[in-house]
N, C-alpha and C. Protein backbone atom coordinates (compact mmCIF):
# COMPACT_ATOMS: atom_id res chain seq x y z
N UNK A 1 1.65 5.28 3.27
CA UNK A 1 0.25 5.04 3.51
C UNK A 1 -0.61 5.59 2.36
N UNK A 2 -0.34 7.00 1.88
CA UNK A 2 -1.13 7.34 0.69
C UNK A 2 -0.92 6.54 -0.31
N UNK A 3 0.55 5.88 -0.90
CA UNK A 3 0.94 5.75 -1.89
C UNK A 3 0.13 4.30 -2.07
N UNK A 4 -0.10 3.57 -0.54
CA UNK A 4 -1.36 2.43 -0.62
C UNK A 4 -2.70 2.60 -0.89
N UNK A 5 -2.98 3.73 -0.22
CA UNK A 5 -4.33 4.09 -0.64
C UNK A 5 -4.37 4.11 -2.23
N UNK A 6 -3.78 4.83 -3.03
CA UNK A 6 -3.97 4.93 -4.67
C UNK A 6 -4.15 3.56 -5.00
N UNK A 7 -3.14 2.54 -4.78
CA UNK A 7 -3.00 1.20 -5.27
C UNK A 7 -4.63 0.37 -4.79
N UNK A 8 -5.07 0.89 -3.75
CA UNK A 8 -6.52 0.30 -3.08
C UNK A 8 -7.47 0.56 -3.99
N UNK A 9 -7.19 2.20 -4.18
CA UNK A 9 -8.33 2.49 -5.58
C UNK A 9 -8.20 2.15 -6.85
N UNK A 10 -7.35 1.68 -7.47
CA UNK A 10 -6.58 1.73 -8.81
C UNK A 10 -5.26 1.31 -8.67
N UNK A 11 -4.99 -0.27 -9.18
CA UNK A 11 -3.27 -0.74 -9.11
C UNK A 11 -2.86 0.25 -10.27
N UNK A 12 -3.48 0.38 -11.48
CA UNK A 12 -2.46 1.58 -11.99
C UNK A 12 -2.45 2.38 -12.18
N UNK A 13 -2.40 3.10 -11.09
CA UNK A 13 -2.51 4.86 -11.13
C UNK A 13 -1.05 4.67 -10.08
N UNK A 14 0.00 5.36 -10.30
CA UNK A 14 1.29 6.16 -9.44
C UNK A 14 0.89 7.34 -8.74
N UNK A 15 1.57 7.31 -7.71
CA UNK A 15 1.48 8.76 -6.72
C UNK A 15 2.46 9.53 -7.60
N UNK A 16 2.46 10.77 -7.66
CA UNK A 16 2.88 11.99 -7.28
C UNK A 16 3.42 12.85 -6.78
N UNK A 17 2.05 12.94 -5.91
CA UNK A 17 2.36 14.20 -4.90
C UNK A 17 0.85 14.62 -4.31
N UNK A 18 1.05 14.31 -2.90
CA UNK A 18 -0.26 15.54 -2.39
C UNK A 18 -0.40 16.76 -3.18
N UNK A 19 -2.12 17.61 -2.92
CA UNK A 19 -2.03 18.56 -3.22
C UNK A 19 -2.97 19.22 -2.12
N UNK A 20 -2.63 19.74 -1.34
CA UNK A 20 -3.01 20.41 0.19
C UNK A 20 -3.36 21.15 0.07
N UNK A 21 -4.13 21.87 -0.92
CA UNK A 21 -5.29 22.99 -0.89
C UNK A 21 -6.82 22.50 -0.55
N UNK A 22 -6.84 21.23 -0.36
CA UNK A 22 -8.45 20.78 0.10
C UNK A 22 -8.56 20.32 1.19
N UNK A 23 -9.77 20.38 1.61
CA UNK A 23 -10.37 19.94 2.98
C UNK A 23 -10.49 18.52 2.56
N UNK A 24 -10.52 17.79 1.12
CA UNK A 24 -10.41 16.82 0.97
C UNK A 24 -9.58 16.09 0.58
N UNK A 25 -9.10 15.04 0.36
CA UNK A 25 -8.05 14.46 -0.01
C UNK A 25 -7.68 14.40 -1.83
N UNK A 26 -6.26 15.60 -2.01
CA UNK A 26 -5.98 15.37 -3.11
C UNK A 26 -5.04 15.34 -3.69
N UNK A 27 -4.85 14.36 -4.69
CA UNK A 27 -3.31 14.00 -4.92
C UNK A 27 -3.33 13.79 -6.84
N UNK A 28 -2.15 14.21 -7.29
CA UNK A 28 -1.43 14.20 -8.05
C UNK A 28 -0.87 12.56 -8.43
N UNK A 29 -1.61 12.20 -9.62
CA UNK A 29 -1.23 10.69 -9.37
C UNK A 29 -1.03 10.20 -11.61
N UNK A 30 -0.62 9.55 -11.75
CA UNK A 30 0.12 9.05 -13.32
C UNK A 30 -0.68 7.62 -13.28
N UNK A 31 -1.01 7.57 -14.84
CA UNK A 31 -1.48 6.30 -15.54
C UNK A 31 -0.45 6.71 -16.74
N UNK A 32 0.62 5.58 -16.76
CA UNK A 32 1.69 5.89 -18.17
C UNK A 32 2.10 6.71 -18.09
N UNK A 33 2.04 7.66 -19.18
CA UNK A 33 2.79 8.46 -19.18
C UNK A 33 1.52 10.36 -18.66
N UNK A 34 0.44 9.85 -18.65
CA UNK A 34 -0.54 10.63 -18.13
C UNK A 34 -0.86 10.99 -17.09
N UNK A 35 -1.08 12.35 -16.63
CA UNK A 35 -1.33 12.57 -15.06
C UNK A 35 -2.64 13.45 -15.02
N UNK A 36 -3.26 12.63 -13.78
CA UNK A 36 -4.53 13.00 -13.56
C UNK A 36 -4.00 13.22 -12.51
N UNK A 37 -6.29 14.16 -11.75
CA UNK A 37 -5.92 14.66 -10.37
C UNK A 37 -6.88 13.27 -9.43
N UNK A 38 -6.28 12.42 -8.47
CA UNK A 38 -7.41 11.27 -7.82
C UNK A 38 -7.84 12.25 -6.39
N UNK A 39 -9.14 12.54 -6.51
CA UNK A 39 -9.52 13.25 -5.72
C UNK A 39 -10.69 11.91 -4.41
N UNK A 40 -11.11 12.10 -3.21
CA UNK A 40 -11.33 11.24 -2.22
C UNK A 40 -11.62 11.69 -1.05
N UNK A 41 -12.89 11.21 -0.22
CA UNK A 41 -13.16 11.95 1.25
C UNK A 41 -12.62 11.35 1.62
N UNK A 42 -12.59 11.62 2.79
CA UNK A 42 -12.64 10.94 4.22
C UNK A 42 -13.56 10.36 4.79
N UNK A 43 -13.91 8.92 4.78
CA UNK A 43 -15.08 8.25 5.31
C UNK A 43 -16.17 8.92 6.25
N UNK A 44 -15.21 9.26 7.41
CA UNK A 44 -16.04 9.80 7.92
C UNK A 44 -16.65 11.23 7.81
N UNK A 45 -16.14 12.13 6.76
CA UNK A 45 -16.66 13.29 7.03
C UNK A 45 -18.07 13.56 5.62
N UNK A 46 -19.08 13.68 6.47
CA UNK A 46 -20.26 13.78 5.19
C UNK A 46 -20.28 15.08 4.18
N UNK A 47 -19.55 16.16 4.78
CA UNK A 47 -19.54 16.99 3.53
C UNK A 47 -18.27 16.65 2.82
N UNK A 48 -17.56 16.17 2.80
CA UNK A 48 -16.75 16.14 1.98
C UNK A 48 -17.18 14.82 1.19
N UNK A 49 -17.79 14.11 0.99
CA UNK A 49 -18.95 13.04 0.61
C UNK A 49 -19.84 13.51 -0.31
N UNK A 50 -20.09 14.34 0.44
CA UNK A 50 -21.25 15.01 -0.29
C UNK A 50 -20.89 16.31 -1.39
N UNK A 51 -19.27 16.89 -1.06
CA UNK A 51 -19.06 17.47 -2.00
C UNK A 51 -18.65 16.88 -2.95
N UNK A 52 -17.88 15.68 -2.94
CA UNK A 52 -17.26 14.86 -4.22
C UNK A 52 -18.61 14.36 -5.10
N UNK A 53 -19.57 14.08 -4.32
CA UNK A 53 -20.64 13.55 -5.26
C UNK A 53 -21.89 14.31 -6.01
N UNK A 54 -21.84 15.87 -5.25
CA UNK A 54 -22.12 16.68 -6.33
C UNK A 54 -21.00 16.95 -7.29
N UNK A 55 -19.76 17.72 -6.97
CA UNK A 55 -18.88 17.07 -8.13
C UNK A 55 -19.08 16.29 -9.27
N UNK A 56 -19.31 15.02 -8.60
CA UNK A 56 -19.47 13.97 -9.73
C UNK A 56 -21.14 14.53 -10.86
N UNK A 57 -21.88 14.38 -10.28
CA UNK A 57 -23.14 15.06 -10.86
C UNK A 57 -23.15 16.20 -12.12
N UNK A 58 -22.41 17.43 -11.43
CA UNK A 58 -22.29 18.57 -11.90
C UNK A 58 -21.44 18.28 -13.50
N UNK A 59 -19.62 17.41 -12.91
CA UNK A 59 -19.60 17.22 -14.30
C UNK A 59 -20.19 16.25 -14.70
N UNK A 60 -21.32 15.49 -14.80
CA UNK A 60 -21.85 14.31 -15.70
C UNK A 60 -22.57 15.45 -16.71
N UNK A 61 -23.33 16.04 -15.79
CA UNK A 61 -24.39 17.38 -16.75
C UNK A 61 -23.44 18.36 -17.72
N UNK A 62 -21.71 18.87 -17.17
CA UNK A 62 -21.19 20.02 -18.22
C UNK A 62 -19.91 19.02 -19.04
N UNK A 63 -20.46 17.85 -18.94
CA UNK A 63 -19.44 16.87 -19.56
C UNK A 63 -18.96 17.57 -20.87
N UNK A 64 -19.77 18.58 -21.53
CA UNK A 64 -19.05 19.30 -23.12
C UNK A 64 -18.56 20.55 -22.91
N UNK A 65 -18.48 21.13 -21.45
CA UNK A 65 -17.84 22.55 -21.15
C UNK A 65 -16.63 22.25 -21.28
N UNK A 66 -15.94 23.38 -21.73
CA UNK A 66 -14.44 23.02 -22.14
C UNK A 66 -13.47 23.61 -20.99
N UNK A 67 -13.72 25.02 -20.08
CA UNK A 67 -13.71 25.46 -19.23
C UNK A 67 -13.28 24.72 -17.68
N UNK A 68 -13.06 23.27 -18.22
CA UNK A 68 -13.56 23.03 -16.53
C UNK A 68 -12.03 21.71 -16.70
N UNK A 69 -12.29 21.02 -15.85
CA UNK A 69 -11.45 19.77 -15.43
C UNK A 69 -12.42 18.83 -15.41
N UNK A 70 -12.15 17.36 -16.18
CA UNK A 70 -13.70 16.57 -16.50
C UNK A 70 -13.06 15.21 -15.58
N UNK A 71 -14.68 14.56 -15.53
CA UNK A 71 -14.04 13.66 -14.57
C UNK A 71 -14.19 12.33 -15.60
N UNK A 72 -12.83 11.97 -15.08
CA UNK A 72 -12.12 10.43 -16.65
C UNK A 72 -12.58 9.12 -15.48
N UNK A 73 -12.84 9.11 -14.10
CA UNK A 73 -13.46 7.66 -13.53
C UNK A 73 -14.13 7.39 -12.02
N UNK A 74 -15.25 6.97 -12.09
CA UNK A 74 -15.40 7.03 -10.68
C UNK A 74 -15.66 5.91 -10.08
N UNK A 75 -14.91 5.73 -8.80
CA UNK A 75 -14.61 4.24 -8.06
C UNK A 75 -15.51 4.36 -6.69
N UNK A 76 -15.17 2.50 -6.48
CA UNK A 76 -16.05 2.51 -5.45
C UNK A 76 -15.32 2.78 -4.23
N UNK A 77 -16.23 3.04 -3.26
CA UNK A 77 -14.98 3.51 -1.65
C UNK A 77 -13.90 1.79 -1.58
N UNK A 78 -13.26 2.84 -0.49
CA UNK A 78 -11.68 1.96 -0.11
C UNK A 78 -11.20 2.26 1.20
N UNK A 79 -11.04 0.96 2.01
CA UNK A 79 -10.24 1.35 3.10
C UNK A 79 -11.46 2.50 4.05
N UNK A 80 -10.34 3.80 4.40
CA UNK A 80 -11.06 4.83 5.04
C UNK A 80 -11.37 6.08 3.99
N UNK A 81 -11.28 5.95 2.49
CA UNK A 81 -12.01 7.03 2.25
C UNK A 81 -13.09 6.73 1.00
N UNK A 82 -13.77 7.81 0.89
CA UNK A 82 -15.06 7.64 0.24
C UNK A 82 -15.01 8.18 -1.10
N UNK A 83 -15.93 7.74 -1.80
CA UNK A 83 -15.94 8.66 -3.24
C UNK A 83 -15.22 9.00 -4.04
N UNK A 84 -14.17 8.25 -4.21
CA UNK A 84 -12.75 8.31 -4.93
C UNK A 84 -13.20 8.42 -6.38
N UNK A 85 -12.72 9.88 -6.99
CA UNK A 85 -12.56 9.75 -8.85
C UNK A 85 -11.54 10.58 -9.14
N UNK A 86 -11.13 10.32 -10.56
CA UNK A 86 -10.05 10.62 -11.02
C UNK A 86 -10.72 11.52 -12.44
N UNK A 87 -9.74 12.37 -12.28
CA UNK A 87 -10.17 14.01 -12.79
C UNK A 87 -9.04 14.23 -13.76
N UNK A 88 -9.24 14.79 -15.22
CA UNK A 88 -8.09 15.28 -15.80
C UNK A 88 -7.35 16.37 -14.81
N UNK A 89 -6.04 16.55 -15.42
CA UNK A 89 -4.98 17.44 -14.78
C UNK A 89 -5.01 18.19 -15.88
N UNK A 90 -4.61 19.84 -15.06
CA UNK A 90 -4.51 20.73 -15.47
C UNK A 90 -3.21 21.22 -15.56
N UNK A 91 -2.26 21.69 -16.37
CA UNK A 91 -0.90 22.00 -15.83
C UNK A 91 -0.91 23.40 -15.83
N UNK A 92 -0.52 23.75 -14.45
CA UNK A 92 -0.77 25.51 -13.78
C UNK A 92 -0.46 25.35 -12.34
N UNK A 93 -0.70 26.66 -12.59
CA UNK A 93 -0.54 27.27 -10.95
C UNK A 93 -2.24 27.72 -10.19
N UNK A 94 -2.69 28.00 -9.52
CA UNK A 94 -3.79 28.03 -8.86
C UNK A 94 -3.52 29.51 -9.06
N UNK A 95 -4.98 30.07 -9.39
CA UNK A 95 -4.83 31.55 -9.59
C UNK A 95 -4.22 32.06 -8.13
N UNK A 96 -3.76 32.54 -7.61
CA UNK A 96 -2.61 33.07 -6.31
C UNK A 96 -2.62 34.71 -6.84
N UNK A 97 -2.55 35.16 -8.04
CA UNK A 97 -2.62 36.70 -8.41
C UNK A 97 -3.95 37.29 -9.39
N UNK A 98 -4.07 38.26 -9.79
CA UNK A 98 -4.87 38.83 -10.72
C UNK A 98 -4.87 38.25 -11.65
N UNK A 99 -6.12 37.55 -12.41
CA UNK A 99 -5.97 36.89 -14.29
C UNK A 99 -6.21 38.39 -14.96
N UNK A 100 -5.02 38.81 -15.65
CA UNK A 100 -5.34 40.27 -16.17
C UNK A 100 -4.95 39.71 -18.14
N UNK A 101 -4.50 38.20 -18.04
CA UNK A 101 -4.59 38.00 -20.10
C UNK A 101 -5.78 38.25 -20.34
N UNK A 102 -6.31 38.76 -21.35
CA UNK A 102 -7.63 39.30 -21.95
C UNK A 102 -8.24 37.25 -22.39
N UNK A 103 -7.00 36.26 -23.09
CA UNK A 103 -7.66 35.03 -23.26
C UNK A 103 -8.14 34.36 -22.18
N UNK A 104 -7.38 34.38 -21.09
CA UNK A 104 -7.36 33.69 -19.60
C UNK A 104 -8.92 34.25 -19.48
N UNK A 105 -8.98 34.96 -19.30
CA UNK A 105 -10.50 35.67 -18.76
C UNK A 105 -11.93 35.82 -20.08
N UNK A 106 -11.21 35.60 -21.16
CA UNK A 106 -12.23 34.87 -21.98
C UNK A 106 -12.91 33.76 -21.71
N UNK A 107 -11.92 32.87 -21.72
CA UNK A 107 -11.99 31.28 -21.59
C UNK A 107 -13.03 31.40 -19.66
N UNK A 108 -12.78 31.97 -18.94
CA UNK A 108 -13.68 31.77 -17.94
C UNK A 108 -14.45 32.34 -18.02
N UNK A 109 -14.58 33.96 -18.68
CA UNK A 109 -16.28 34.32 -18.85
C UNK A 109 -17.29 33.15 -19.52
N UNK A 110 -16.54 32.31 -20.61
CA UNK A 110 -17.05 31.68 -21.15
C UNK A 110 -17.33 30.01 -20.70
N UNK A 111 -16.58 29.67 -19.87
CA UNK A 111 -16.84 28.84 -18.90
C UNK A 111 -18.24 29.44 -18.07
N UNK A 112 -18.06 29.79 -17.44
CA UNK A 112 -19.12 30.64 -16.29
C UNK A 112 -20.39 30.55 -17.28
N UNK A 113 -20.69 31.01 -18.20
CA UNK A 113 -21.63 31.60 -18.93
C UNK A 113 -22.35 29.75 -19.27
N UNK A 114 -21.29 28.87 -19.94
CA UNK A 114 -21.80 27.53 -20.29
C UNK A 114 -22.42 26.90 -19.08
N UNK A 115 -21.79 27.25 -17.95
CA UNK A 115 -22.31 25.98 -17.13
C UNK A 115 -23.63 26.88 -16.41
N UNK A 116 -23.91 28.30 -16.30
CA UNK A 116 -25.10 28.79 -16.28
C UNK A 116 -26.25 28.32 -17.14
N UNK A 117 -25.79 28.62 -18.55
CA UNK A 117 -26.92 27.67 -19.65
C UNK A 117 -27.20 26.26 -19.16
N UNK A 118 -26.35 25.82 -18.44
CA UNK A 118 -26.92 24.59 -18.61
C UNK A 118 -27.26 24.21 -16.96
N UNK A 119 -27.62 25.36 -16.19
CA UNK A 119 -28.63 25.17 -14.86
C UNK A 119 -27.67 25.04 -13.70
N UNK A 120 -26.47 25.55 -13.88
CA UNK A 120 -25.45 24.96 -12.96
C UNK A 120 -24.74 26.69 -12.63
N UNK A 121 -24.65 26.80 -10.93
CA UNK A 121 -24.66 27.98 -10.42
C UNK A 121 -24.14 27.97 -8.98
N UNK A 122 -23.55 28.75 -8.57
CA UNK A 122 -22.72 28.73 -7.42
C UNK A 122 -21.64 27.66 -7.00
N UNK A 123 -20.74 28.49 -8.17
CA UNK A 123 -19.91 27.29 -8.86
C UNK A 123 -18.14 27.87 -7.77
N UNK A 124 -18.45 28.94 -7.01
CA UNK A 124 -17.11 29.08 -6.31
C UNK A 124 -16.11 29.33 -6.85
N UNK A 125 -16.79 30.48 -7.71
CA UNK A 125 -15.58 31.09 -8.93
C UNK A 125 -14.03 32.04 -7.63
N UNK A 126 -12.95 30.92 -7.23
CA UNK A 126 -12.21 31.66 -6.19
C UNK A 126 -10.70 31.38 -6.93
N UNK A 127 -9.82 31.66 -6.19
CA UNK A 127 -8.45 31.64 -6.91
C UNK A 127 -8.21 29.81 -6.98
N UNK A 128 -8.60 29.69 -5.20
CA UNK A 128 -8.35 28.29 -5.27
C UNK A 128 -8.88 27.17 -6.04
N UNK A 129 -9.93 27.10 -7.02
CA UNK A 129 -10.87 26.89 -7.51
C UNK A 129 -10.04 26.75 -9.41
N UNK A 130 -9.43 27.37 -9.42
CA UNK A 130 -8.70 28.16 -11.06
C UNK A 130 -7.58 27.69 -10.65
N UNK A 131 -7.08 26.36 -12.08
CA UNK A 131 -5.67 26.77 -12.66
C UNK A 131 -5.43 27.68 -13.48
N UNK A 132 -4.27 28.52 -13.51
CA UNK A 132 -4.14 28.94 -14.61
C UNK A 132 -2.54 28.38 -15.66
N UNK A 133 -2.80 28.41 -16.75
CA UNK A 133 -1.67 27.86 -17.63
C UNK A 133 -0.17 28.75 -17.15
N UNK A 134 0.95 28.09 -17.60
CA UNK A 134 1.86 28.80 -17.13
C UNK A 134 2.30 29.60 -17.97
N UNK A 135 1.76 29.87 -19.36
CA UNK A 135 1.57 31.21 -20.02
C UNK A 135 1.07 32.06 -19.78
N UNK A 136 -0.31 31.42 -19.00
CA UNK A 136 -1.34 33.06 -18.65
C UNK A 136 -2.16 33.18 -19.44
N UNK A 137 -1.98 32.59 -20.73
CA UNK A 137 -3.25 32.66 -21.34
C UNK A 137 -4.40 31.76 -21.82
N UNK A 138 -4.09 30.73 -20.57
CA UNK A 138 -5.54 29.64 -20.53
C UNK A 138 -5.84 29.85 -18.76
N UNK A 139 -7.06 29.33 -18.40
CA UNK A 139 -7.36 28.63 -17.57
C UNK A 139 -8.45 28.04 -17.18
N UNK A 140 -8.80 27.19 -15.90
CA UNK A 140 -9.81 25.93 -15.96
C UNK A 140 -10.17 26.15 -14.63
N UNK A 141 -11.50 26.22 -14.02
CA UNK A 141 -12.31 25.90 -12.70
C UNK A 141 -12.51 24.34 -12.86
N UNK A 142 -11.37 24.10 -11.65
CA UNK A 142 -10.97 22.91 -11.33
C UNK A 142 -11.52 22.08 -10.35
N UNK A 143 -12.67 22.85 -9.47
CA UNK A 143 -13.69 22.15 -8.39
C UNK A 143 -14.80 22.58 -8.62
N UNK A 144 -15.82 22.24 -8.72
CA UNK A 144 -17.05 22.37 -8.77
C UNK A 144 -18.37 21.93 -7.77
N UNK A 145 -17.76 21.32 -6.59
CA UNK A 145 -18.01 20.57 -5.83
C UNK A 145 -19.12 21.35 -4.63
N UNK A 146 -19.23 22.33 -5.26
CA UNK A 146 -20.58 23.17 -4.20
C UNK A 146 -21.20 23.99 -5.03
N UNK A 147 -21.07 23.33 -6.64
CA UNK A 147 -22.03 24.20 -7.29
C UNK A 147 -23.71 23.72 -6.90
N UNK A 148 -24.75 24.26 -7.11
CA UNK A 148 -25.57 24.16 -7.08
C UNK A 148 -26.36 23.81 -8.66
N UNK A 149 -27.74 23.00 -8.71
CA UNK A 149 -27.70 22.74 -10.06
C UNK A 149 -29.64 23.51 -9.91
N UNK A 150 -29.78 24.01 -11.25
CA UNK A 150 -31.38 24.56 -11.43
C UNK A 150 -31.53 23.50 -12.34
N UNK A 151 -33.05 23.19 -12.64
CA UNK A 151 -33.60 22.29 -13.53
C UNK A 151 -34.97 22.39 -13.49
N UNK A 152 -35.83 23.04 -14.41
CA UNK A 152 -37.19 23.26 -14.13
C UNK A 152 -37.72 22.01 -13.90
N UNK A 153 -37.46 21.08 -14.45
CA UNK A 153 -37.63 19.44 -14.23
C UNK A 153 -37.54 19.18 -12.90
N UNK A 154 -36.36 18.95 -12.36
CA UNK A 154 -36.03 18.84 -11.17
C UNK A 154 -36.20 19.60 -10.04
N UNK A 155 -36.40 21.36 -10.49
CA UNK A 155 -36.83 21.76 -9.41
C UNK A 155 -35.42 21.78 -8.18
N UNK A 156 -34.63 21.82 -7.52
CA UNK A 156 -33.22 21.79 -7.10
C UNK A 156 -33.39 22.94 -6.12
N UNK A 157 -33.34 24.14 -7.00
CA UNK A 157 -33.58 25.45 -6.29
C UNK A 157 -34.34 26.28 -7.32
N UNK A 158 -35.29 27.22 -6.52
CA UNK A 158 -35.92 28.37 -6.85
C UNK A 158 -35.30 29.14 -8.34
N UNK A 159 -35.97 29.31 -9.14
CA UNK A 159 -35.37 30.50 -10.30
C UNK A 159 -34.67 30.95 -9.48
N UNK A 160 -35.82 32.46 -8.95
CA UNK A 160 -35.09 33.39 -7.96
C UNK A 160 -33.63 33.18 -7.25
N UNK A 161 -33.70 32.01 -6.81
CA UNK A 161 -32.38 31.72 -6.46
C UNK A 161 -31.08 31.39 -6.72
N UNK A 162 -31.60 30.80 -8.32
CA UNK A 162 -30.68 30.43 -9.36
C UNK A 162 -30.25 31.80 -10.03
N UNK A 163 -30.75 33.06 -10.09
CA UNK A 163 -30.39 33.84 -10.66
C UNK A 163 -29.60 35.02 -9.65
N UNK A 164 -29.45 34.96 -8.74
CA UNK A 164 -29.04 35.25 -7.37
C UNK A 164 -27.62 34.79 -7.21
N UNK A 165 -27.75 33.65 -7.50
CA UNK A 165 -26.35 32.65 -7.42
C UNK A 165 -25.45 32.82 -8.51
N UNK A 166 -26.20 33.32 -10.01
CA UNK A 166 -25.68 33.61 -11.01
C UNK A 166 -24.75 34.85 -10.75
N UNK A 167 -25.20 35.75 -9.95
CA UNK A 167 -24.66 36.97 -9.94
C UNK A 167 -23.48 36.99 -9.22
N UNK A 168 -23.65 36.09 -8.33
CA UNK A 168 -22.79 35.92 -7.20
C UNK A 168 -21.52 35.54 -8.46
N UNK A 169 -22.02 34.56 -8.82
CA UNK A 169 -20.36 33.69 -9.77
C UNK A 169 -19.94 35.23 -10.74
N UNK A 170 -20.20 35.58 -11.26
CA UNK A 170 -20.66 36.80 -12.05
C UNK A 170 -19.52 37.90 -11.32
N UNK A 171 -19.50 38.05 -10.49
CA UNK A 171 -18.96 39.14 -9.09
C UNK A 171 -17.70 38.83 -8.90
N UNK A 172 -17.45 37.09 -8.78
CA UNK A 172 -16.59 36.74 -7.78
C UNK A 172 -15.68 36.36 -8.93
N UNK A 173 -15.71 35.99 -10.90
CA UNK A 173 -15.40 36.23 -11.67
C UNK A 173 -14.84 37.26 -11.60
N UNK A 174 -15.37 38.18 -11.95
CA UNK A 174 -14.61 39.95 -12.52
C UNK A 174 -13.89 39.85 -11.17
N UNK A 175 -13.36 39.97 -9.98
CA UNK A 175 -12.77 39.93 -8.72
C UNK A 175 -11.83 39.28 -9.28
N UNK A 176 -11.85 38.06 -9.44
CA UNK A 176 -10.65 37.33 -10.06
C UNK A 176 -9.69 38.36 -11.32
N UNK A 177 -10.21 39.12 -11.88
CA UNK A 177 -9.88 39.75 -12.96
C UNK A 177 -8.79 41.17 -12.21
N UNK A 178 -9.27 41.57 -11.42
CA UNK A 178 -9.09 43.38 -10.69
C UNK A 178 -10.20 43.92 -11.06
């Protein structure tokens, strides 16, 4: 049944493999010799709708952060689920322990710090959230899907609140660290 669903969204994208860390639907799926992540709600459920499509938003705006997992396509719904796009792959493990490489924790202070500059905050800096390389000394915030975005333009949320939220990612960063 999944392996139809992919073919509904995309005849050439190959399954994989589930990946059962989300409330939403996500799977491990190949174009050639390339593997992306095809991420997808569930029709009926509106936050998970609504998280894929801030998702989508968030990376259109940090499309030059290097820090992150970018999104390579976004399709129209299928069948029973919604909001289907396809996301580079990261090859790692989900942070599960302490990031204690001094690069690993570069590369995300410096993640964290870019997508702040650029108005984007309460980004759910958590283990589940982080691959990390299977050296240890890279890794990537791989959902973004409840960040919040500031924009004096847009107006979104309060300074005050944007800088609030900053701290929070800020916190929950170094935590990731020990």
């Amino acid at each position: 049944m999944v392996e139809k669903l992919v073919k509904d969204v995309d005849p050439s994208l190959k399954l994989i493999r589930e990946c059962g860390y989300s409330d939403n639907i996500v799977l491990e799926v190949k174009r050639g010799k390339t593997l992306y992540i095809l991420k997808m709600a569930y029709a009926g459920c509106p936050w998970g709708i609504k998280h894929l499509r801030n998702e989508v938003e968030i990376l259109g705006l940090a499309h030059d952060v290097e820090g992150i997992t970018h999104l390579v396509q976004q399709y129209d719904d299928v069948s029973w689920c919604a909001s289907p796009m396809l996301k580079e792959y990261y090859h790692g493990e989900v942070a599960n322990a302490k990031i204690r490489n001094p690069r690993a924790q570069k590369r995300l202070r410096r993640t964290v710090r870019d997508l702040h500059a650029l108005g984007i905050a309460n980004i759910d800096v958590a283990w589940k959230n982080v691959v990390v390389a299977p050296s240890g000394d890279d890794a990537k915030i791989v959902d973004l899907g409840i960040g919040t975005v500031y924009n004096r333009a847009w107006g979104y949320v309060p300074y005050s609140t944007f800088r609030k939220m900053k701290a929070i990612d800020l916190r929950r960063l170094y935590r990731l660290f020990g």
